[in-house]
C-alpha atoms as a PDB file:
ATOM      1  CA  UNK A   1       0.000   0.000   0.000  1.00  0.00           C
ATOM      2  CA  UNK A   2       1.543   3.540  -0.827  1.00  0.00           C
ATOM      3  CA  UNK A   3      -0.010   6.314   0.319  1.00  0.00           C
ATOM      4  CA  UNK A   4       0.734  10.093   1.020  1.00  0.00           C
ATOM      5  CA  UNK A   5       1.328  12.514   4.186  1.00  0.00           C
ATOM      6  CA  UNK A   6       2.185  16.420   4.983  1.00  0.00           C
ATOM      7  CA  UNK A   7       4.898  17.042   7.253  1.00  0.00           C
ATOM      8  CA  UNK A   8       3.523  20.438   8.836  1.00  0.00           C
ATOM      9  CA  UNK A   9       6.512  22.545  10.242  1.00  0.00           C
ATOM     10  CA  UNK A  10       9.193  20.398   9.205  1.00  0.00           C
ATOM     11  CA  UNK A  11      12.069  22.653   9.876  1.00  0.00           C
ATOM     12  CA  UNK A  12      15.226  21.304   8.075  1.00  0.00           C
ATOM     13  CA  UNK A  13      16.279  19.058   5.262  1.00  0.00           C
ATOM     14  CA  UNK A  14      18.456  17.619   7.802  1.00  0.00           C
ATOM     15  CA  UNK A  15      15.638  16.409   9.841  1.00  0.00           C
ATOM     16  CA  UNK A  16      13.806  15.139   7.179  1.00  0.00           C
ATOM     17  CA  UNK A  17      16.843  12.867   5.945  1.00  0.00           C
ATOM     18  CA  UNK A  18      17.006  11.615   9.251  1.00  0.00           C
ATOM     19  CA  UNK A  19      13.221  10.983   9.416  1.00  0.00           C
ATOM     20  CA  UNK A  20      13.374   9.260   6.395  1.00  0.00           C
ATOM     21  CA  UNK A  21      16.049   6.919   7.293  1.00  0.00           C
ATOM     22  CA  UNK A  22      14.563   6.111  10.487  1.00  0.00           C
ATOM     23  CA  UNK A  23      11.060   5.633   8.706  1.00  0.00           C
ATOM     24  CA  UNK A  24      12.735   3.520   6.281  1.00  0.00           C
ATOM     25  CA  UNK A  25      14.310   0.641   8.729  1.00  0.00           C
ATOM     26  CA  UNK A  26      10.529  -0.091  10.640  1.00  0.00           C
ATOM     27  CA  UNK A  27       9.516  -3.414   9.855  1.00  0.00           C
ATOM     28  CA  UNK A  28       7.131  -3.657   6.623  1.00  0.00           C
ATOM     29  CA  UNK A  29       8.362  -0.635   4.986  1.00  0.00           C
ATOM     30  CA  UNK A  30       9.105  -1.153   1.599  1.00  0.00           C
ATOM     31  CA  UNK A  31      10.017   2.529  -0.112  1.00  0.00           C
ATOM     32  CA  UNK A  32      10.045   5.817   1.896  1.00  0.00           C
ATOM     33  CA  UNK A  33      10.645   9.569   0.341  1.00  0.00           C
ATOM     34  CA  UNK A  34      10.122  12.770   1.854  1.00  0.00           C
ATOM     35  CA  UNK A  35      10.977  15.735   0.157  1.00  0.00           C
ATOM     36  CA  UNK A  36      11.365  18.969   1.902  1.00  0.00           C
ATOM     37  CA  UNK A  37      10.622  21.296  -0.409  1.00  0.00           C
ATOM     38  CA  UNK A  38       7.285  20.029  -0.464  1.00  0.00           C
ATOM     39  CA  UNK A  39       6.588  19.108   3.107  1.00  0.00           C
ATOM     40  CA  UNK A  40       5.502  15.081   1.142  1.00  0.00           C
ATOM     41  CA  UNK A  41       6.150  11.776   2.814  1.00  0.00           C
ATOM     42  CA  UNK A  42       5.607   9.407   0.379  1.00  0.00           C
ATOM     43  CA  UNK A  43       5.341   5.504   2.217  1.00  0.00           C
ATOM     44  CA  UNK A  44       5.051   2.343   0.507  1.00  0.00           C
ATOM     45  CA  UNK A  45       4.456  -0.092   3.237  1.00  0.00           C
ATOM     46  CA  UNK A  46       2.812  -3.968   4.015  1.00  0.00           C
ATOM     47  CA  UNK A  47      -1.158  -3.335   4.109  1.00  0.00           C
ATOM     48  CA  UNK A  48      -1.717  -5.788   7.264  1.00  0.00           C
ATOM     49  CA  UNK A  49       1.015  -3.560   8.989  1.00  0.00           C
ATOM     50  CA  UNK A  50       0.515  -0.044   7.973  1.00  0.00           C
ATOM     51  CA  UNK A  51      -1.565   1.810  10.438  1.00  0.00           C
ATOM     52  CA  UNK A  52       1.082   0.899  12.901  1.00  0.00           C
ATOM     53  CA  UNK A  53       3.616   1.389  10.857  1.00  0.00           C
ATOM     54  CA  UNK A  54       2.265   5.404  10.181  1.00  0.00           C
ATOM     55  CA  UNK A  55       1.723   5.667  14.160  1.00  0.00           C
ATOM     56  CA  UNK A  56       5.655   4.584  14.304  1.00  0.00           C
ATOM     57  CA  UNK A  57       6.633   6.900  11.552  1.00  0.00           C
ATOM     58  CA  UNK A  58       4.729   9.986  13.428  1.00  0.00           C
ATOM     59  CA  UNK A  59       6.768   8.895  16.838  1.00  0.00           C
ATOM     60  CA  UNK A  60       9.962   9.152  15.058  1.00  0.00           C
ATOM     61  CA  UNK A  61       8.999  12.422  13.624  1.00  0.00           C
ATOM     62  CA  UNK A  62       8.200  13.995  16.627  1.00  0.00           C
ATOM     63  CA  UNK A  63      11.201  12.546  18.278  1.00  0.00           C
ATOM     64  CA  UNK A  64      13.314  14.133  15.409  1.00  0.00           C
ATOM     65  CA  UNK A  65      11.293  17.682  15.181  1.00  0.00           C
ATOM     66  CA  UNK A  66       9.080  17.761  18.563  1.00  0.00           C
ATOM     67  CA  UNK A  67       7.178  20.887  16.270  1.00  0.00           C
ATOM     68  CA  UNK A  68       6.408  18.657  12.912  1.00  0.00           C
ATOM     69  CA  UNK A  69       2.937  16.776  12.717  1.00  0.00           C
ATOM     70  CA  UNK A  70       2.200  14.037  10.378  1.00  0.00           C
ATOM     71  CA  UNK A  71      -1.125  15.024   8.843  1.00  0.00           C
ATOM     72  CA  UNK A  72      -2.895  12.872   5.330  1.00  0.00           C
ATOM     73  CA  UNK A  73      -2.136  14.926   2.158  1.00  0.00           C
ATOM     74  CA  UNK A  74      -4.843  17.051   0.938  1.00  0.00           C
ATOM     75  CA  UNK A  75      -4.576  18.201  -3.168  1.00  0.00           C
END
């Protein structure tokens, strides 16, 4: 299942490497972008396993940038 996020008030494309790596070695996920310019997290991840996997990935964000929330992307 891929699906895409907002990152409000990331900060830094720093942070967001960092988020991305640590998004990318949870358990299930198969492809993980996020592109500052654009605020996007992009996550490609097992469907049995992915609303954990997002609740993980929004931990490690606010670990990384207390400020930034995870949010669905909205067109």
């Amino acid at each position: 299942m891929k699906k895409i996020y907002t990152i409000e008030d990331l900060g830094c494309a720093s942070c967001a490497s960092k988020m991305e790596d640590a998004i990318g070695k949870l358990e299930g996920v198969n492809k993980v972008a996020i592109t500052f310019m654009t605020k996007k997290l992009v996550i490609d991840a097992e469907d049995g396993q992915f609303d954990e996997i997002i609740k993980q990935a929004g931990r490690i964000i606010k670990k990384i940038e207390p400020d930034a929330e995870l949010r669905p992307y909205r067109r």
